[in-house]
PDB file of N, CA and C in Angstrom:
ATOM      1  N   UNK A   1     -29.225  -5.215 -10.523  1.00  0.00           N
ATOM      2  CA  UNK A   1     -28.238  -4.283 -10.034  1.00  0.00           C
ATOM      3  C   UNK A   1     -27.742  -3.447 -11.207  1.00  0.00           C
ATOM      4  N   UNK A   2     -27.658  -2.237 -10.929  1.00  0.00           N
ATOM      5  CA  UNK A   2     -27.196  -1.096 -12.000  1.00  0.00           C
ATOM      6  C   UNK A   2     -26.009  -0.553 -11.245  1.00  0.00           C
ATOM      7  N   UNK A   3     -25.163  -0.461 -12.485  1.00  0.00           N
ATOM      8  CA  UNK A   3     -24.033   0.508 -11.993  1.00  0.00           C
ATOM      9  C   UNK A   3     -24.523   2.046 -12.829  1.00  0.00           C
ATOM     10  N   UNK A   4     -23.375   2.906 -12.639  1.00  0.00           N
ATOM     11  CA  UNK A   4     -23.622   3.831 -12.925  1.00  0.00           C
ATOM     12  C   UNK A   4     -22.613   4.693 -14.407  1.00  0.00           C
ATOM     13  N   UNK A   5     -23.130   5.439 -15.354  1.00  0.00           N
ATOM     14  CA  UNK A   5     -22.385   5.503 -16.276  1.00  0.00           C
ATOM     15  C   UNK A   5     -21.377   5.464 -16.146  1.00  0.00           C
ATOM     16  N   UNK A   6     -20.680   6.872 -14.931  1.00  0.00           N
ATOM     17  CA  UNK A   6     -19.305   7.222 -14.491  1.00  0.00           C
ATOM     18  C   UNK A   6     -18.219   5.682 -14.337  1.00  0.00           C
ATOM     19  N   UNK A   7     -18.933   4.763 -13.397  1.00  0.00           N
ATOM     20  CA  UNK A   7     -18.768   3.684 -13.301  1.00  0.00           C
ATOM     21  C   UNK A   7     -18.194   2.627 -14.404  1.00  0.00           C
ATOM     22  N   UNK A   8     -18.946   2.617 -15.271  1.00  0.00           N
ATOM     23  CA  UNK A   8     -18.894   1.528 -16.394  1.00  0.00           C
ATOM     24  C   UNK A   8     -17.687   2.454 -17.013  1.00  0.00           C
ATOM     25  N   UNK A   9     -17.736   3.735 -17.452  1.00  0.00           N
ATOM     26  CA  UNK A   9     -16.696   4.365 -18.478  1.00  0.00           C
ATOM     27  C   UNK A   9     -15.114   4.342 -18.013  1.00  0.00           C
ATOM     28  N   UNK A  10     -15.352   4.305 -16.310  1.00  0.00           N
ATOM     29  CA  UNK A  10     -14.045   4.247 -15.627  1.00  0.00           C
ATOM     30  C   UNK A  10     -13.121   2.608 -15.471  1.00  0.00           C
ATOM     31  N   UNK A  11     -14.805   1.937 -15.587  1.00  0.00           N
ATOM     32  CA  UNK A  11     -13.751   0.307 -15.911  1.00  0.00           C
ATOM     33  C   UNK A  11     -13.867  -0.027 -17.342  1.00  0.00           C
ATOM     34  N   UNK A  12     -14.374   0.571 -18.267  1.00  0.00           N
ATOM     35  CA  UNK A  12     -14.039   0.999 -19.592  1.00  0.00           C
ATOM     36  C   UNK A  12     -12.531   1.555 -19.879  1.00  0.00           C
ATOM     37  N   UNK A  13     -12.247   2.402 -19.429  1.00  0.00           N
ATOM     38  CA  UNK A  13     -11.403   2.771 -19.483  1.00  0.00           C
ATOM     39  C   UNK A  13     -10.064   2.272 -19.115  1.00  0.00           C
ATOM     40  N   UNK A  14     -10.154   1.436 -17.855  1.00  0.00           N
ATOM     41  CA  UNK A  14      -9.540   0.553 -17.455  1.00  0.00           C
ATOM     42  C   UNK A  14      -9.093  -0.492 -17.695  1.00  0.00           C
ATOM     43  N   UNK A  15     -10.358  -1.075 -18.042  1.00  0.00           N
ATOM     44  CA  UNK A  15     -10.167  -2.690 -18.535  1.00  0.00           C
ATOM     45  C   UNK A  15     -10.238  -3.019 -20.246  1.00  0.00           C
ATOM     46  N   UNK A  16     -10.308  -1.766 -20.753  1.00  0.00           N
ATOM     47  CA  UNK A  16     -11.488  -1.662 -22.207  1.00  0.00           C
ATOM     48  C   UNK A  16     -10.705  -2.553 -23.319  1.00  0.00           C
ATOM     49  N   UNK A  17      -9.316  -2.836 -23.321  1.00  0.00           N
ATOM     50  CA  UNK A  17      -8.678  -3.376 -24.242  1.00  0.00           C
ATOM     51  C   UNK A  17      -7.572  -4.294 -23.658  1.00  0.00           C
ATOM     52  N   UNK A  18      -8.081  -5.190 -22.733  1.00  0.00           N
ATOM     53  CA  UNK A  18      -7.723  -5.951 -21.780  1.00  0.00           C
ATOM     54  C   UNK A  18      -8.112  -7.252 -22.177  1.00  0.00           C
ATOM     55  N   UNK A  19      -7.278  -8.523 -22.026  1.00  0.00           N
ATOM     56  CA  UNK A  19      -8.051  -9.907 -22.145  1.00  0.00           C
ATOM     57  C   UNK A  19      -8.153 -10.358 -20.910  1.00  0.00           C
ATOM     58  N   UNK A  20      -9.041 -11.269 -20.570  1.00  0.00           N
ATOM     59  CA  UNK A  20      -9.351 -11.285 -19.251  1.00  0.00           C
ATOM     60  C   UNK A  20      -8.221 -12.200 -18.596  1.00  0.00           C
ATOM     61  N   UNK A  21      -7.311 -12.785 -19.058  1.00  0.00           N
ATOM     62  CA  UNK A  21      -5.576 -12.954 -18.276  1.00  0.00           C
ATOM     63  C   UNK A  21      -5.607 -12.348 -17.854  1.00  0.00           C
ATOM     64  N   UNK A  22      -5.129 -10.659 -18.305  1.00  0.00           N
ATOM     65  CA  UNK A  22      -4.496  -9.490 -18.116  1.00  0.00           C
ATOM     66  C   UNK A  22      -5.381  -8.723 -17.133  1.00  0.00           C
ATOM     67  N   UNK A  23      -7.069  -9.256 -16.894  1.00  0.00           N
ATOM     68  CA  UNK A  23      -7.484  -8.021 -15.690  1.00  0.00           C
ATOM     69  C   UNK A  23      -7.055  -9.003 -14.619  1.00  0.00           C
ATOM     70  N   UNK A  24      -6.828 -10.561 -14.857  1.00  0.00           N
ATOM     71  CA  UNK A  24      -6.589 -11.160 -13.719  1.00  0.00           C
ATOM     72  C   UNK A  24      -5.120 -10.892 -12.974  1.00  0.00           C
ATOM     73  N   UNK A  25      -4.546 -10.522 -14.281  1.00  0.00           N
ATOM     74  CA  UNK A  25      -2.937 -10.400 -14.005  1.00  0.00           C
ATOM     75  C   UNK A  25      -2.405  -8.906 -13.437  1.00  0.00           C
ATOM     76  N   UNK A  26      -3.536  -8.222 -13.345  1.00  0.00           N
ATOM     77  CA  UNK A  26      -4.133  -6.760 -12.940  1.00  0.00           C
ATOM     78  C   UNK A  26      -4.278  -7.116 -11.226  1.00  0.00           C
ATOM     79  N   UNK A  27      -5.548  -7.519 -11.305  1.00  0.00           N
ATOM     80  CA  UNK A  27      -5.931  -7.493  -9.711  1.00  0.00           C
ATOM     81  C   UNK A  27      -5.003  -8.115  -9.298  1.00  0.00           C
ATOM     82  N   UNK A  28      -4.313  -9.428  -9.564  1.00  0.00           N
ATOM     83  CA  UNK A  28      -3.301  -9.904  -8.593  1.00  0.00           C
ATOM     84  C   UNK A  28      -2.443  -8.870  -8.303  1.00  0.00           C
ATOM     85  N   UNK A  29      -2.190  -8.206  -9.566  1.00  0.00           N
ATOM     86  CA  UNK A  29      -0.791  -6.890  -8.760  1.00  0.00           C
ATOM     87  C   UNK A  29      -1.057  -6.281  -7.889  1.00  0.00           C
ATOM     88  N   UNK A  30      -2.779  -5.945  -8.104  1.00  0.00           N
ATOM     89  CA  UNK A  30      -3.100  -4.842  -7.435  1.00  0.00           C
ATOM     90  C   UNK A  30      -3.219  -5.208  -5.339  1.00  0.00           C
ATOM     91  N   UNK A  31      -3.517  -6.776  -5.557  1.00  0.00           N
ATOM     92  CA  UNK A  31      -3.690  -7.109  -4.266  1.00  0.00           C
ATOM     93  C   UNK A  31      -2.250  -7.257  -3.864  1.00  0.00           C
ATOM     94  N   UNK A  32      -1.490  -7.757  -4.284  1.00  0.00           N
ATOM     95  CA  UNK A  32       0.022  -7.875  -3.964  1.00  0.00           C
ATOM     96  C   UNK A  32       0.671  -6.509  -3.565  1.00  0.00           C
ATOM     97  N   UNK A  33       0.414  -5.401  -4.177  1.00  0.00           N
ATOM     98  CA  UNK A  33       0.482  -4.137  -4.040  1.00  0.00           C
ATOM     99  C   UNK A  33      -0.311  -3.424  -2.648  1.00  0.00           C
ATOM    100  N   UNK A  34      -1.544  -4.312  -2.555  1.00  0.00           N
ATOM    101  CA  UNK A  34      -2.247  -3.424  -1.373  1.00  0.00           C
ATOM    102  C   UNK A  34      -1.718  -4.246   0.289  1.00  0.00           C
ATOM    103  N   UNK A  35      -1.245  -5.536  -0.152  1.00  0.00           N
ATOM    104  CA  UNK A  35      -0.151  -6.211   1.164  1.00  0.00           C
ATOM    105  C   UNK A  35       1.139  -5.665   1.455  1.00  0.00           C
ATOM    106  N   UNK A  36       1.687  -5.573   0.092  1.00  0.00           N
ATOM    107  CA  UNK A  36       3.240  -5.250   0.548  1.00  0.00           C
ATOM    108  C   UNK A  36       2.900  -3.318   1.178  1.00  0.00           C
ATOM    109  N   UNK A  37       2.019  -2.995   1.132  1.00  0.00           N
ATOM    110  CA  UNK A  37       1.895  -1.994   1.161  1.00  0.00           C
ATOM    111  C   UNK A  37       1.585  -1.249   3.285  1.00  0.00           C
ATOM    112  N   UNK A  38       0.715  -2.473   3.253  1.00  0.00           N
ATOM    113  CA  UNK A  38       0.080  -3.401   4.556  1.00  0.00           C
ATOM    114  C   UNK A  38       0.927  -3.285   5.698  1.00  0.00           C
ATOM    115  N   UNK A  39       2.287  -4.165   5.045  1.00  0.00           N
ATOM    116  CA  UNK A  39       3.437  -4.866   5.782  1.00  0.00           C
ATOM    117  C   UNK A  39       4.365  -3.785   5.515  1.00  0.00           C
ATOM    118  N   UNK A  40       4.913  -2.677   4.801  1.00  0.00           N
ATOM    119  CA  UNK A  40       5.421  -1.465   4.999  1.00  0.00           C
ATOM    120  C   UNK A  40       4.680  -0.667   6.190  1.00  0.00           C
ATOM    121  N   UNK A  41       3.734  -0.789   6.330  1.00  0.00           N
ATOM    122  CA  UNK A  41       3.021  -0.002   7.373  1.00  0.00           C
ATOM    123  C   UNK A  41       3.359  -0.227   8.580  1.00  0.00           C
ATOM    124  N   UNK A  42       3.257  -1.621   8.761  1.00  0.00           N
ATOM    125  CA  UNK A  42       3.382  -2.340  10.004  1.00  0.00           C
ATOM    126  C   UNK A  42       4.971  -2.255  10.264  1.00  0.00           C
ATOM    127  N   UNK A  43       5.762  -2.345   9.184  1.00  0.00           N
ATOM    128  CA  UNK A  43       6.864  -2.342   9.683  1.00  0.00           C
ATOM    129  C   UNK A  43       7.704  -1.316  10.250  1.00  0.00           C
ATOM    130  N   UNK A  44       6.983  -0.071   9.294  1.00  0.00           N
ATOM    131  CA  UNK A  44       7.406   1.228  10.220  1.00  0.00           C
ATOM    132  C   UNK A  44       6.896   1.821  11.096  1.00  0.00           C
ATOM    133  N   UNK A  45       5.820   1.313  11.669  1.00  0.00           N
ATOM    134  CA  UNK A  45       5.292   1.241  13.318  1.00  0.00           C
ATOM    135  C   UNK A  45       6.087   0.886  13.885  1.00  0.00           C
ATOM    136  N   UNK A  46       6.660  -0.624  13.740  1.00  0.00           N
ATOM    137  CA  UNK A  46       7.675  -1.148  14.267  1.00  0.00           C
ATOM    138  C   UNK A  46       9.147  -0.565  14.783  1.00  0.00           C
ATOM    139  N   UNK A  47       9.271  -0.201  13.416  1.00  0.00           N
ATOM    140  CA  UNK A  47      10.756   0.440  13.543  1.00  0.00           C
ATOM    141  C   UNK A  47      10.499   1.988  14.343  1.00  0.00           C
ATOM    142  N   UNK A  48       9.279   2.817  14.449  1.00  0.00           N
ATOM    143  CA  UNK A  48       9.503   3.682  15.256  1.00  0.00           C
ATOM    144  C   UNK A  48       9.240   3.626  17.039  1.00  0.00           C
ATOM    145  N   UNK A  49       8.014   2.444  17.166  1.00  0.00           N
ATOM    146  CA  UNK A  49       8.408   1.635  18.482  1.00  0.00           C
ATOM    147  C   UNK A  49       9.612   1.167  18.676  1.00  0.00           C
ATOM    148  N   UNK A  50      10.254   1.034  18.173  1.00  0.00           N
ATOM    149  CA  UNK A  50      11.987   0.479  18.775  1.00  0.00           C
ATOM    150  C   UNK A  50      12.592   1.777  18.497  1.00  0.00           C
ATOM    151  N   UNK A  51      12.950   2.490  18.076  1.00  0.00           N
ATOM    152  CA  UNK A  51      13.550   3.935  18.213  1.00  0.00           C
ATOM    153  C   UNK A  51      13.237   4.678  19.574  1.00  0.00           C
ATOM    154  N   UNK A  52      11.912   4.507  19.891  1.00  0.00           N
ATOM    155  CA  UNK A  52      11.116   4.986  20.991  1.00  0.00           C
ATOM    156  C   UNK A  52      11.704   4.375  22.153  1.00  0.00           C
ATOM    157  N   UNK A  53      11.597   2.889  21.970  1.00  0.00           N
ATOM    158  CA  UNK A  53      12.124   2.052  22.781  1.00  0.00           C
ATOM    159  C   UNK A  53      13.564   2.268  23.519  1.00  0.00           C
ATOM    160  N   UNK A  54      14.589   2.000  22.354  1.00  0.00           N
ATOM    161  CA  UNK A  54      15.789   2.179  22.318  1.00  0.00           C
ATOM    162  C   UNK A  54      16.351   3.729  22.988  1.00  0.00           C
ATOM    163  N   UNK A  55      15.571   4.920  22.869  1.00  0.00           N
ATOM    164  CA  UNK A  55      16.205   5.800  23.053  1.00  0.00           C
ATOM    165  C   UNK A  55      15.540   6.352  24.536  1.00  0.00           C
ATOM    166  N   UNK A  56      14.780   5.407  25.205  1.00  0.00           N
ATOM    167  CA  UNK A  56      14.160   5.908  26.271  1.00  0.00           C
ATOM    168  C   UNK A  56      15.275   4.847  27.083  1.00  0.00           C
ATOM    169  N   UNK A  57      15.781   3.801  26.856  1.00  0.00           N
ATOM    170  CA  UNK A  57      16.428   3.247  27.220  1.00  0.00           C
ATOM    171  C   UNK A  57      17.666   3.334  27.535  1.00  0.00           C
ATOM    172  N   UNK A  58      18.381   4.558  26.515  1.00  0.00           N
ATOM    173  CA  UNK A  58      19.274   4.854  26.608  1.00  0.00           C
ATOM    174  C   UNK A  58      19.417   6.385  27.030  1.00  0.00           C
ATOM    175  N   UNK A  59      18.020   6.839  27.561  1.00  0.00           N
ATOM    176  CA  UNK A  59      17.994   8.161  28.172  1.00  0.00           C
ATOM    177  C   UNK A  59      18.616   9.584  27.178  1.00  0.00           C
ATOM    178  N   UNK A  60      18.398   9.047  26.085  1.00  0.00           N
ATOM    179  CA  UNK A  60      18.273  10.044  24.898  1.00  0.00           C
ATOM    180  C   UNK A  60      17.460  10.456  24.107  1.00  0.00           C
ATOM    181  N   UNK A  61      17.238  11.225  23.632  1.00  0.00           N
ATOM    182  CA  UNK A  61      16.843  11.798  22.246  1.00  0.00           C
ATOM    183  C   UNK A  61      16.684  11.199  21.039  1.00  0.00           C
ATOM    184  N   UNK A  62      15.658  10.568  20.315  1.00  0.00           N
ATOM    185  CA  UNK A  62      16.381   9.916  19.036  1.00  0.00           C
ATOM    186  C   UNK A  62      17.029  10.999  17.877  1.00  0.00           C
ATOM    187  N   UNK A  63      18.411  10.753  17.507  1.00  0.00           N
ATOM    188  CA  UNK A  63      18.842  12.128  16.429  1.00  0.00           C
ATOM    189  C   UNK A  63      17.472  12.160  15.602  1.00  0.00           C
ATOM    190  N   UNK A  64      17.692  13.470  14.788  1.00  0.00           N
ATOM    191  CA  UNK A  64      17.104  13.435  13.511  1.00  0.00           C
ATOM    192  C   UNK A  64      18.031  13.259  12.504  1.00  0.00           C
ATOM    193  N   UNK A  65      17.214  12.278  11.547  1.00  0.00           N
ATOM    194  CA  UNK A  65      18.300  11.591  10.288  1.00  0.00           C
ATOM    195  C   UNK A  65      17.888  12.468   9.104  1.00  0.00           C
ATOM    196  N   UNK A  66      18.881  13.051   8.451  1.00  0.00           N
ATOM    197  CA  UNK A  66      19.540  13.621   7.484  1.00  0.00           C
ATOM    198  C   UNK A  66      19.006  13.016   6.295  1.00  0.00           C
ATOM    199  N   UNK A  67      17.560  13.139   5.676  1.00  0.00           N
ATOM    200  CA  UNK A  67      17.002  11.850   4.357  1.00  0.00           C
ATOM    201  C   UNK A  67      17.281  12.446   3.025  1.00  0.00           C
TER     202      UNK A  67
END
């Protein structure tokens, strides 16, 4: 299997002065980062199904909030 120059120079670049703790201590962020990221998603599905919910329920409009 071959990678490709672009490839190698970009995890060169990445990893190039890294001990291998630190790429481990890397990807864990990075996966911890791509869950909490996951579960933000899901949660503001959530929260706009209940806005949806809530305001059909209450035969209104949801305001628009002022961010």
């Amino acid at each position: 299997m071959e990678i490709s120059k672009a490839t190698f120079c970009n995890w060169k670049s990445r990893y190039g002065g890294m001990e291998a703790s630190d790429v481990k201590w890397m990807k864990d962020l990075e996966e911890e980062n791509a869950s909490l990221k996951r579960m933000f998603a899901n949660l503001s599905m959530d929260h706009e199904i209940l806005k949806e919910v809530i305001s059909k329920k209450a035969g209104i409009l949801p305001a628009k909030r002022a961010d």
